[in-house]
PDB file of N, CA and C in Angstrom:
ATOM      1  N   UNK A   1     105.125 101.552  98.955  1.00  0.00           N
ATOM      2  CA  UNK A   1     104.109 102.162  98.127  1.00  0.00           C
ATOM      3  C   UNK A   1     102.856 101.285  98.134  1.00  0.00           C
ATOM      4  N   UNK A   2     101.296 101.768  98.462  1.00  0.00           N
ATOM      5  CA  UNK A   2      99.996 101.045  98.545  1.00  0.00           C
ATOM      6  C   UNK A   2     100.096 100.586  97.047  1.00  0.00           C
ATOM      7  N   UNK A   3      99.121  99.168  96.756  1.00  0.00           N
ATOM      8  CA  UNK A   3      98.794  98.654  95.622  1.00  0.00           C
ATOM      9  C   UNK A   3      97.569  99.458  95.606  1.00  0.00           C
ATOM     10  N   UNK A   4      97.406  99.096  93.677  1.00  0.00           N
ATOM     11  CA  UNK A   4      95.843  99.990  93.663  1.00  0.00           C
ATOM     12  C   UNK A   4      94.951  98.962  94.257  1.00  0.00           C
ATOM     13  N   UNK A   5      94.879  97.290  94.514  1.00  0.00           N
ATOM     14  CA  UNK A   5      94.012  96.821  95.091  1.00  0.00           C
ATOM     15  C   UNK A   5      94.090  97.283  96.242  1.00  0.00           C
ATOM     16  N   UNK A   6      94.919  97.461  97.333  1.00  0.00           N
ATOM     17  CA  UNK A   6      94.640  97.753  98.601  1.00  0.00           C
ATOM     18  C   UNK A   6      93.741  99.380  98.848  1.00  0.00           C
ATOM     19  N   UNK A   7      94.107 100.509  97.519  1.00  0.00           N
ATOM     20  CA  UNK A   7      93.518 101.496  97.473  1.00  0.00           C
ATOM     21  C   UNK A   7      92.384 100.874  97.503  1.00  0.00           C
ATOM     22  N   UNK A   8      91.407 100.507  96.691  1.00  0.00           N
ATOM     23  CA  UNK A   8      90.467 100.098  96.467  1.00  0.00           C
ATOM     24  C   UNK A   8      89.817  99.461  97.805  1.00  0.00           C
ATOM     25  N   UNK A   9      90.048  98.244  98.168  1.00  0.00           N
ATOM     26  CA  UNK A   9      89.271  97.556  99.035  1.00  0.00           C
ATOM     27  C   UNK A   9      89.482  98.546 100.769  1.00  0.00           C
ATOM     28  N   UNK A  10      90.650  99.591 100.793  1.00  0.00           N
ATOM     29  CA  UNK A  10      90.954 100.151 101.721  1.00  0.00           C
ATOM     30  C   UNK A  10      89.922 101.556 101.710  1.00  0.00           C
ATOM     31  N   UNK A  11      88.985 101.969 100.227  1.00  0.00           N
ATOM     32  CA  UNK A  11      88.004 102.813 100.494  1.00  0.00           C
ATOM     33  C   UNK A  11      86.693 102.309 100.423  1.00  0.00           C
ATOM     34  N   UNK A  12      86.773 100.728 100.073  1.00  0.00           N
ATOM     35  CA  UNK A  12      85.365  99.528  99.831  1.00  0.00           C
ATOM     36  C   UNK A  12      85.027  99.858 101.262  1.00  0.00           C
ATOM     37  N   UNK A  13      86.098  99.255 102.221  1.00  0.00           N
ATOM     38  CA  UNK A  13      85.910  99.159 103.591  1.00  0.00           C
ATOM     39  C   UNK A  13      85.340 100.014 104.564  1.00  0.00           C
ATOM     40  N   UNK A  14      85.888 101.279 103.830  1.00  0.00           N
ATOM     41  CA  UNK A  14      85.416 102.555 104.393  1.00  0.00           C
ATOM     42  C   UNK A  14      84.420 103.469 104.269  1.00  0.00           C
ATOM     43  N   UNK A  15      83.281 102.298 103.356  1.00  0.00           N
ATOM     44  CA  UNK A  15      82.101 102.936 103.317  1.00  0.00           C
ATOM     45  C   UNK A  15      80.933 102.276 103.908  1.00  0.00           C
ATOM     46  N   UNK A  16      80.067 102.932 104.761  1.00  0.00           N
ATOM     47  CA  UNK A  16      79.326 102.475 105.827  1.00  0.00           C
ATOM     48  C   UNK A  16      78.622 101.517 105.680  1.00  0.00           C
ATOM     49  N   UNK A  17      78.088 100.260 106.787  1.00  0.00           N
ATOM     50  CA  UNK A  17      77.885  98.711 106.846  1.00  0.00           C
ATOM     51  C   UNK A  17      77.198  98.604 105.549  1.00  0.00           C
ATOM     52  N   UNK A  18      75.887  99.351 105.810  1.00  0.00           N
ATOM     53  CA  UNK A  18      74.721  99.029 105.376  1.00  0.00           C
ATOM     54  C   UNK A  18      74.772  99.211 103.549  1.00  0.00           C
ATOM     55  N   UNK A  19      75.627 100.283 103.766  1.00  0.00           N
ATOM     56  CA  UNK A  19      75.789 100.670 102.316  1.00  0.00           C
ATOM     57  C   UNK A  19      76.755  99.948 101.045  1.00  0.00           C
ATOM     58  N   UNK A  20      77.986  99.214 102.295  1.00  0.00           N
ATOM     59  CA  UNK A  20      78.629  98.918 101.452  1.00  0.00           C
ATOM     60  C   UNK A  20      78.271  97.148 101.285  1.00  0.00           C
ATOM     61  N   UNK A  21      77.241  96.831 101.590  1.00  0.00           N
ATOM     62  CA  UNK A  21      76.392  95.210 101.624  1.00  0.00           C
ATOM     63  C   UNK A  21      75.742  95.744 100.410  1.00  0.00           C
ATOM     64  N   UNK A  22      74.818  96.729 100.259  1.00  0.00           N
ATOM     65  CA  UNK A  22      73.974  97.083  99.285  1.00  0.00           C
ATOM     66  C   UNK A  22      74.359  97.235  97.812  1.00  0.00           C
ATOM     67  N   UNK A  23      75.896  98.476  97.975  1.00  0.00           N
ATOM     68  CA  UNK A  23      76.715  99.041  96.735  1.00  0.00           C
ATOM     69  C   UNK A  23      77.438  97.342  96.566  1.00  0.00           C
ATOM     70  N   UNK A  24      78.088  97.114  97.168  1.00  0.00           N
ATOM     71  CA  UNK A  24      78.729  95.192  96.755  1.00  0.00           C
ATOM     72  C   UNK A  24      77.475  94.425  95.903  1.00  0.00           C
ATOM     73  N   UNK A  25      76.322  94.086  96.723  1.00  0.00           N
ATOM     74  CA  UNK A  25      75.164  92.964  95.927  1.00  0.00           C
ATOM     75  C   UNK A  25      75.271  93.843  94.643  1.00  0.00           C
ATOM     76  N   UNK A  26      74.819  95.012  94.918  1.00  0.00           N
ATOM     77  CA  UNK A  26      74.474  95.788  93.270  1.00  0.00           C
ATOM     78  C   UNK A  26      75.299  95.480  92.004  1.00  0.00           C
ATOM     79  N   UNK A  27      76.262  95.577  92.676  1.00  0.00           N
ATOM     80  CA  UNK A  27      77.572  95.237  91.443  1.00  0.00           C
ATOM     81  C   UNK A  27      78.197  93.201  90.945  1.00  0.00           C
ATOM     82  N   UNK A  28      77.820  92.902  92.354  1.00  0.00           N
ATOM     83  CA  UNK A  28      78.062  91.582  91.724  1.00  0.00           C
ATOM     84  C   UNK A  28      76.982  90.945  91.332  1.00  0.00           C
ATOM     85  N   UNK A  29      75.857  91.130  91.267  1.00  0.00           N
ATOM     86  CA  UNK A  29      74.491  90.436  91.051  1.00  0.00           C
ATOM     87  C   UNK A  29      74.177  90.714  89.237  1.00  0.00           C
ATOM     88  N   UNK A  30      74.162  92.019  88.692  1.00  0.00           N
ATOM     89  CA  UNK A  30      74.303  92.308  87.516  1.00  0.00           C
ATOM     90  C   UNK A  30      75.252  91.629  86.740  1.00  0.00           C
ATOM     91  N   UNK A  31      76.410  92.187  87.198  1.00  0.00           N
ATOM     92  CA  UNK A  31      77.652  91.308  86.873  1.00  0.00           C
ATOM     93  C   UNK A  31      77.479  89.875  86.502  1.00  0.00           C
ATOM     94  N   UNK A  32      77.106  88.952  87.395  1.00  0.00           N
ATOM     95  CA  UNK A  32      76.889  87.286  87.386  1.00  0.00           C
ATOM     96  C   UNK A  32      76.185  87.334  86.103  1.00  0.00           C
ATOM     97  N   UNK A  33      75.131  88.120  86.379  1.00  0.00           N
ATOM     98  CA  UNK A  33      73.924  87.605  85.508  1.00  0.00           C
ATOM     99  C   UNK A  33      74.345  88.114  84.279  1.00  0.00           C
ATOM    100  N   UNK A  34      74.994  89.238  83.886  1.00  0.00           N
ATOM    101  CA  UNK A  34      75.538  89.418  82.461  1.00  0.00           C
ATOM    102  C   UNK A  34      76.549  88.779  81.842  1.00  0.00           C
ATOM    103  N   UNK A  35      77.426  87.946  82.567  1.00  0.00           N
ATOM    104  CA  UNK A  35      78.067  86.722  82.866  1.00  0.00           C
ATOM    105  C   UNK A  35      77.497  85.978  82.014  1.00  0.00           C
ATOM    106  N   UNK A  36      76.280  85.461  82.648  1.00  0.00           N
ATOM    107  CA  UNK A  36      75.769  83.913  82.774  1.00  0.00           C
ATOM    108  C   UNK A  36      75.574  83.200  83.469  1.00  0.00           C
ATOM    109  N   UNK A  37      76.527  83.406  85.043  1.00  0.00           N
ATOM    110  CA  UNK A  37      77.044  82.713  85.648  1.00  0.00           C
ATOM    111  C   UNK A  37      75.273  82.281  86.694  1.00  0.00           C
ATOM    112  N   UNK A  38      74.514  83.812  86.833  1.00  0.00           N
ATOM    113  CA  UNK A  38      73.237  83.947  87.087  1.00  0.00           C
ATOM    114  C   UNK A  38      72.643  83.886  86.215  1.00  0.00           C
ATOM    115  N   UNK A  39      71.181  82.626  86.228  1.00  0.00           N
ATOM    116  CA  UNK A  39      70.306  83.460  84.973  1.00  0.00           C
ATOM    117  C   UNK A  39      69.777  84.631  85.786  1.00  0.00           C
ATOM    118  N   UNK A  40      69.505  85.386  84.805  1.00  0.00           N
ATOM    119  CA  UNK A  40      68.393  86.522  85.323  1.00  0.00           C
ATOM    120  C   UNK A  40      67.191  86.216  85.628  1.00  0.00           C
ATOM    121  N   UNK A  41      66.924  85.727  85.110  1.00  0.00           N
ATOM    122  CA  UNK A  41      65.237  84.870  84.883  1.00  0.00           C
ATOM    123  C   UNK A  41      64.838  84.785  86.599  1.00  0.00           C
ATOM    124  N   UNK A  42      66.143  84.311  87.152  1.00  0.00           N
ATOM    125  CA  UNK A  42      65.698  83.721  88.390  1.00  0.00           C
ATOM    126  C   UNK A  42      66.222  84.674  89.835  1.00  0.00           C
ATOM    127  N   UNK A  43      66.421  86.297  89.184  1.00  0.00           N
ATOM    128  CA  UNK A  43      66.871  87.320  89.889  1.00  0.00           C
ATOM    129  C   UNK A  43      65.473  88.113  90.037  1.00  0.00           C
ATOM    130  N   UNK A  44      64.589  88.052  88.879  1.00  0.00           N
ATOM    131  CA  UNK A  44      63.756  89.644  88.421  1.00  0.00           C
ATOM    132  C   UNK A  44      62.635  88.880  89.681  1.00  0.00           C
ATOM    133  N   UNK A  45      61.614  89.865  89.855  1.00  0.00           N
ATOM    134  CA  UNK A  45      60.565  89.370  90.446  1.00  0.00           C
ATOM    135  C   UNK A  45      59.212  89.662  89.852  1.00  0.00           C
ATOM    136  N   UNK A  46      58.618  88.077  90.157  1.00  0.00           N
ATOM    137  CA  UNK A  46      57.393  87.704  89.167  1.00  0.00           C
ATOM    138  C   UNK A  46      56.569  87.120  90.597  1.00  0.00           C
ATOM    139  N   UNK A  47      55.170  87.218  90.277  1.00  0.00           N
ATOM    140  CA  UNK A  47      54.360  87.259  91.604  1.00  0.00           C
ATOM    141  C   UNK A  47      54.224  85.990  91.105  1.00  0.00           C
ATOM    142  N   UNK A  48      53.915  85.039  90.137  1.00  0.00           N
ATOM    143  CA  UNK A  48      53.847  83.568  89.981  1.00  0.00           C
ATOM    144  C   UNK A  48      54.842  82.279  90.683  1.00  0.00           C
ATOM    145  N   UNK A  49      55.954  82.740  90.549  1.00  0.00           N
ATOM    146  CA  UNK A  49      57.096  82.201  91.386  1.00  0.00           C
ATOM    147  C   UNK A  49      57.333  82.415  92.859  1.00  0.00           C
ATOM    148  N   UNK A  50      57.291  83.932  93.041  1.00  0.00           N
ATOM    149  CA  UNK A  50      56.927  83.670  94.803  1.00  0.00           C
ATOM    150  C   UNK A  50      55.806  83.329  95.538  1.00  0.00           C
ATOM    151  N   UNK A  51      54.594  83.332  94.972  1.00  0.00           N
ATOM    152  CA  UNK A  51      53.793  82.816  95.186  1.00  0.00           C
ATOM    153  C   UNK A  51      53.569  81.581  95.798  1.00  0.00           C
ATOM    154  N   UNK A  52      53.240  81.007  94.356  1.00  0.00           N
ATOM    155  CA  UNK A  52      53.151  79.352  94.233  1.00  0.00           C
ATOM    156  C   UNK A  52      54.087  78.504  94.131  1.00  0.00           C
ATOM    157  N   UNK A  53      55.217  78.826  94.117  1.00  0.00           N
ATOM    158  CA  UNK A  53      56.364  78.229  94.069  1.00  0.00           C
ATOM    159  C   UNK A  53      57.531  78.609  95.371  1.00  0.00           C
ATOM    160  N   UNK A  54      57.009  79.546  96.273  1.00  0.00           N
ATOM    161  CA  UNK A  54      57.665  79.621  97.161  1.00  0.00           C
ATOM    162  C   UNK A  54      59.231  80.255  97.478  1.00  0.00           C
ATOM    163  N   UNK A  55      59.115  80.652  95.728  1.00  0.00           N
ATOM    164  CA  UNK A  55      61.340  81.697  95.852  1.00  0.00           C
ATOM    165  C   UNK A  55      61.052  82.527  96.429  1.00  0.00           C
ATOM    166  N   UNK A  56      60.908  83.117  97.755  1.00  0.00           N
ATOM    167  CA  UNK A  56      61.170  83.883  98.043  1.00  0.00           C
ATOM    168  C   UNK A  56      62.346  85.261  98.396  1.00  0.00           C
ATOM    169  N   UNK A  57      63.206  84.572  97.530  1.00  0.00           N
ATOM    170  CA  UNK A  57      64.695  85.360  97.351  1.00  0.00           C
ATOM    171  C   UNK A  57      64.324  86.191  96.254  1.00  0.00           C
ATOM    172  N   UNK A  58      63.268  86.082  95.276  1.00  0.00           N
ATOM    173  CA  UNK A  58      63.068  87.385  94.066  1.00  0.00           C
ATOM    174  C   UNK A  58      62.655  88.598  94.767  1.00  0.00           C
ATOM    175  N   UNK A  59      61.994  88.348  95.966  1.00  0.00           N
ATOM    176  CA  UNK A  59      62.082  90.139  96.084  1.00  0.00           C
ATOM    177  C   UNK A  59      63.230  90.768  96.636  1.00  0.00           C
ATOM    178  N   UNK A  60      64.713  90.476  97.318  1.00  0.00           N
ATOM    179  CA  UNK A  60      65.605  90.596  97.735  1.00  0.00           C
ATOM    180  C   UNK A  60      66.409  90.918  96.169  1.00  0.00           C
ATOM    181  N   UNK A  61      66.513  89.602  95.824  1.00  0.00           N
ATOM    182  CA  UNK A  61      67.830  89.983  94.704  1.00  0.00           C
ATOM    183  C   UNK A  61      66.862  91.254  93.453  1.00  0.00           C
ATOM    184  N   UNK A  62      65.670  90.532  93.203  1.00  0.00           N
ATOM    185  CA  UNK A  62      65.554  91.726  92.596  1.00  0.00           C
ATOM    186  C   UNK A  62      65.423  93.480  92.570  1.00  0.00           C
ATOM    187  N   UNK A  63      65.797  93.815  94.146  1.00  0.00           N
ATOM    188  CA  UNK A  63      66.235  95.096  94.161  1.00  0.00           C
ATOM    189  C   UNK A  63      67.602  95.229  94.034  1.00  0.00           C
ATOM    190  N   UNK A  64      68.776  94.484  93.779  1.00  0.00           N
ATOM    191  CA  UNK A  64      69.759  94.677  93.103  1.00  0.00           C
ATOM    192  C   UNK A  64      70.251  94.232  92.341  1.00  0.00           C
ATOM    193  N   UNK A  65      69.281  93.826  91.647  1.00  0.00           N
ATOM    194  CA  UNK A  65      69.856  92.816  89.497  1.00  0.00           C
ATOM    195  C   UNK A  65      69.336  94.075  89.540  1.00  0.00           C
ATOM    196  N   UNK A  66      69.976  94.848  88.108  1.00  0.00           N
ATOM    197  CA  UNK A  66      70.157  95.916  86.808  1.00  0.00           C
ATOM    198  C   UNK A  66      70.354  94.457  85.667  1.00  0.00           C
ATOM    199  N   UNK A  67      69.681  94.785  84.666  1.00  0.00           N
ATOM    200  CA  UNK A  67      70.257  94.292  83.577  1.00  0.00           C
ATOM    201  C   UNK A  67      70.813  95.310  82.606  1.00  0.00           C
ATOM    202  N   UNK A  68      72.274  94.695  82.861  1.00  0.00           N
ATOM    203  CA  UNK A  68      73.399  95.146  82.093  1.00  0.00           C
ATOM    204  C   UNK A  68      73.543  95.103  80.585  1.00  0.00           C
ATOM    205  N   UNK A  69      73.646  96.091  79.927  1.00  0.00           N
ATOM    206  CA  UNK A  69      73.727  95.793  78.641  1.00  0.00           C
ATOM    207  C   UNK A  69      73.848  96.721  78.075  1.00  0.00           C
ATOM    208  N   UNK A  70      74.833  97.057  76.535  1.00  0.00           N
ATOM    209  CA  UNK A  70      75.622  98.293  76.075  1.00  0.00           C
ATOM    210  C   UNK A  70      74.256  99.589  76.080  1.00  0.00           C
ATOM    211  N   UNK A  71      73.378  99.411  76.074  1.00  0.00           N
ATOM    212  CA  UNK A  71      72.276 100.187  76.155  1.00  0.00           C
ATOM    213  C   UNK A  71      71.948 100.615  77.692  1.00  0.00           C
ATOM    214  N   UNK A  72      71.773  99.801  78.270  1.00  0.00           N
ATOM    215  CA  UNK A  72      72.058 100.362  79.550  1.00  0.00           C
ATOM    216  C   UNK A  72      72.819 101.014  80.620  1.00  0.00           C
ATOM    217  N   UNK A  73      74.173 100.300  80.523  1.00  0.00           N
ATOM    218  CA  UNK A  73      75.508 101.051  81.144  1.00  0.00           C
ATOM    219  C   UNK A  73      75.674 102.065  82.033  1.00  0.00           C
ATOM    220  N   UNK A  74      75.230 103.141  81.255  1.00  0.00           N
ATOM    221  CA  UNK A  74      75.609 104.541  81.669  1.00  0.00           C
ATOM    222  C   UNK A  74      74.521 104.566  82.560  1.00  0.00           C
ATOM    223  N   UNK A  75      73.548 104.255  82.848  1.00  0.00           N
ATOM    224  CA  UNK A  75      72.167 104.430  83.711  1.00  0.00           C
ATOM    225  C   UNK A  75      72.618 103.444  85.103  1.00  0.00           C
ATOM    226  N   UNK A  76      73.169 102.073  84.846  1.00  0.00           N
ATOM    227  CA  UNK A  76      73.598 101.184  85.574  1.00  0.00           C
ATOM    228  C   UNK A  76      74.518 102.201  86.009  1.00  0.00           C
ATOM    229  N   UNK A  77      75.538 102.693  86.146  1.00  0.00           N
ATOM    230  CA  UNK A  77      76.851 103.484  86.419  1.00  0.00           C
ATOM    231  C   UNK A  77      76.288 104.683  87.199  1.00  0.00           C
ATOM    232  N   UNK A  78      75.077 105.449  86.688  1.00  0.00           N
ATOM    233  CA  UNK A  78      74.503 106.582  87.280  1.00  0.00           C
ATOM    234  C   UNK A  78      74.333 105.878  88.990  1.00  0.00           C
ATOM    235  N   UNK A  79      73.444 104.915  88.759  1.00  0.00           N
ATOM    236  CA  UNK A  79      72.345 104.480  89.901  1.00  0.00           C
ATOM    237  C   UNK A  79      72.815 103.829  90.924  1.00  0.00           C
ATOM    238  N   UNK A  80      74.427 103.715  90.298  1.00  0.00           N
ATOM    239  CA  UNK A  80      75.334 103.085  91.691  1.00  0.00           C
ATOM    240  C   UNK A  80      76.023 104.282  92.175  1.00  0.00           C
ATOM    241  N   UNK A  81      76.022 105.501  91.389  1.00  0.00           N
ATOM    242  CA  UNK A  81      76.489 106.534  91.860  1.00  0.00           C
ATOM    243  C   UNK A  81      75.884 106.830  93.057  1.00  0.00           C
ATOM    244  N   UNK A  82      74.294 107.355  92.798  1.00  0.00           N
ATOM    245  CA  UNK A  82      73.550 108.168  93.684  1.00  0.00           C
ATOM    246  C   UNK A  82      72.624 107.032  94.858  1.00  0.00           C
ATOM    247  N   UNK A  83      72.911 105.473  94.202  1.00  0.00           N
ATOM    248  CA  UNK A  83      73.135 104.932  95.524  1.00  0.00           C
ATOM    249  C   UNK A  83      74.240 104.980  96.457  1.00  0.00           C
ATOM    250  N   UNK A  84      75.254 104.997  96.104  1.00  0.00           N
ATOM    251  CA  UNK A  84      76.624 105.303  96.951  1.00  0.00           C
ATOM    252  C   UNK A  84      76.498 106.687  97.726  1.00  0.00           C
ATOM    253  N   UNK A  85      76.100 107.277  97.184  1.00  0.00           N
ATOM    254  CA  UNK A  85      76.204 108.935  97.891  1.00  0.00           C
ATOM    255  C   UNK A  85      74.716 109.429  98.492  1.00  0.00           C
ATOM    256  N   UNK A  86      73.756 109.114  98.634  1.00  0.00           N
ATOM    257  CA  UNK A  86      72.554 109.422  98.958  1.00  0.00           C
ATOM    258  C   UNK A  86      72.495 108.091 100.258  1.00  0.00           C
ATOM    259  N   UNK A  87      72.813 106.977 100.382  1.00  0.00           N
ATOM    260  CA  UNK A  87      72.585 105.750 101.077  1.00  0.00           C
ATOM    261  C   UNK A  87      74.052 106.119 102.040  1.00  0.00           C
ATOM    262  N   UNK A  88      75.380 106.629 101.787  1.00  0.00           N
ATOM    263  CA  UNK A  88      76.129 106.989 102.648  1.00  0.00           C
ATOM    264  C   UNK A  88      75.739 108.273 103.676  1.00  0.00           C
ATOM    265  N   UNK A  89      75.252 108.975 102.905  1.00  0.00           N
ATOM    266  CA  UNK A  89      74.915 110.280 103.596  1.00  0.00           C
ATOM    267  C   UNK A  89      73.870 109.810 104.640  1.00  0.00           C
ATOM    268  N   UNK A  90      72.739 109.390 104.340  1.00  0.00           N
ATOM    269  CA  UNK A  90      71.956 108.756 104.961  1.00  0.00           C
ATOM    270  C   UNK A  90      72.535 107.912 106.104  1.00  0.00           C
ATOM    271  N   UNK A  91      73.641 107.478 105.723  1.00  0.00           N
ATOM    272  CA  UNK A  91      73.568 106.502 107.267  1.00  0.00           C
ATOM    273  C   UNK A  91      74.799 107.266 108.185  1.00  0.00           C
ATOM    274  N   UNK A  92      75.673 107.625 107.802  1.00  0.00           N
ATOM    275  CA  UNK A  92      76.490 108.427 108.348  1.00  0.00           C
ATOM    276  C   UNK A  92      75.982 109.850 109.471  1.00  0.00           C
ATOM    277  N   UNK A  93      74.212 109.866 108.906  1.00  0.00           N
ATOM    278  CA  UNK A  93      73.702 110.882 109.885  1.00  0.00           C
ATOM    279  C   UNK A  93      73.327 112.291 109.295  1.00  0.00           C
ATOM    280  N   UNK A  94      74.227 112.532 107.943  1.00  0.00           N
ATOM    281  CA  UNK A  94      73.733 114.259 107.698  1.00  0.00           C
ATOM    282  C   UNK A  94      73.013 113.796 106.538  1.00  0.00           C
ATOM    283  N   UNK A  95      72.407 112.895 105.764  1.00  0.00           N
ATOM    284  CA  UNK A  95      71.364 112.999 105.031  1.00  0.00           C
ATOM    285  C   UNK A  95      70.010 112.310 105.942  1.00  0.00           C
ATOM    286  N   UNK A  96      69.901 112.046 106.800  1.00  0.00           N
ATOM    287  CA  UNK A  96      68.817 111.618 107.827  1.00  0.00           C
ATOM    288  C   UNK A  96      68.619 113.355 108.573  1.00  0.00           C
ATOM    289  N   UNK A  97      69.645 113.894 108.977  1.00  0.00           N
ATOM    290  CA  UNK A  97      68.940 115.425 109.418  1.00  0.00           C
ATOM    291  C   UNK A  97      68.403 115.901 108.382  1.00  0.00           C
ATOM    292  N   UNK A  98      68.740 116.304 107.347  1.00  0.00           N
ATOM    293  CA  UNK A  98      68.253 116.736 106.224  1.00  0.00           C
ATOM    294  C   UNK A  98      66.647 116.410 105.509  1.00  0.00           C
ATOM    295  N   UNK A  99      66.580 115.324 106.100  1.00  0.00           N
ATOM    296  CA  UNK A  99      65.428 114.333 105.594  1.00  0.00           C
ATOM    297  C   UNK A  99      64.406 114.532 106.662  1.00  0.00           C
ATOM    298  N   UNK A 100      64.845 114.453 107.950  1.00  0.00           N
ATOM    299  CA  UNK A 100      63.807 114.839 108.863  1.00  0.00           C
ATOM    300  C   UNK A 100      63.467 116.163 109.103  1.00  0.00           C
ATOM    301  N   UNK A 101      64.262 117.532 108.553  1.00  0.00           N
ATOM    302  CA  UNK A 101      64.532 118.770 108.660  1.00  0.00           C
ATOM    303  C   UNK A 101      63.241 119.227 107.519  1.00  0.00           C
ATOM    304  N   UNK A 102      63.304 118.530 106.377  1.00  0.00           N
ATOM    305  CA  UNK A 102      62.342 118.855 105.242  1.00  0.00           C
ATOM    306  C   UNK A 102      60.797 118.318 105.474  1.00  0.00           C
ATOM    307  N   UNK A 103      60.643 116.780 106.516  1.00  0.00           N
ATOM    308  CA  UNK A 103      59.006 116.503 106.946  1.00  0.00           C
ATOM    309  C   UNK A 103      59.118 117.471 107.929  1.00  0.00           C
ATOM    310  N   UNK A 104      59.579 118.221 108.563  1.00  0.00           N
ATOM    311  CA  UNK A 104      59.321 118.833 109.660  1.00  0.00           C
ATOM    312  C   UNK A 104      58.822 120.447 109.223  1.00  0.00           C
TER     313      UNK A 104
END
């Protein structure tokens, strides 16, 4: 009989490269930082710090820090949805016809 971890990481696996690098950061980056383990401070992006200070990792992580919080949740939960399913479709090929079908 499969474990539910192997369910799990056996449909993680099975969702396409690009998407499942993207849907993974999304979820552990929030996570850390609602933790602690990340400050946030040093996820969000501020033009003073990449700037003059040279982090250039705030514009990366900050397209996948959400700040998590009982007020937020359900929006956090939405936005990994319709990233999962709009970013799969897309790379798998029938949301790219679709997309070029509608500029056309």
């Amino acid at each position: 009989m499969a474990e539910a971890g192997n369910d799990i990481s056996d449909w993680f696996r099975s969702i396409p490269v690009v998407t499942r690098y993207w849907f993974g950061a999304s979820i552990c980056l929030p996570v850390l930082g609602s933790f602690g383990l990340l400050p946030p401070r040093l996820l969000i992006l501020l033009y003073d710090p990449v700037v003059y200070n040279f982090q250039f990792w705030r514009p990366l992580t900050s397209v996948f820090f959400y700040p998590i919080s009982p007020m937020t949740g359900f929006s956090y939960l939405i936005n990994l949805y319709f990233l999962y399913s709009y970013s799969t479709r897309l790379e798998t090929g029938t949301g790219l016809v679709a997309m070029v079908s509608l500029l056309c």
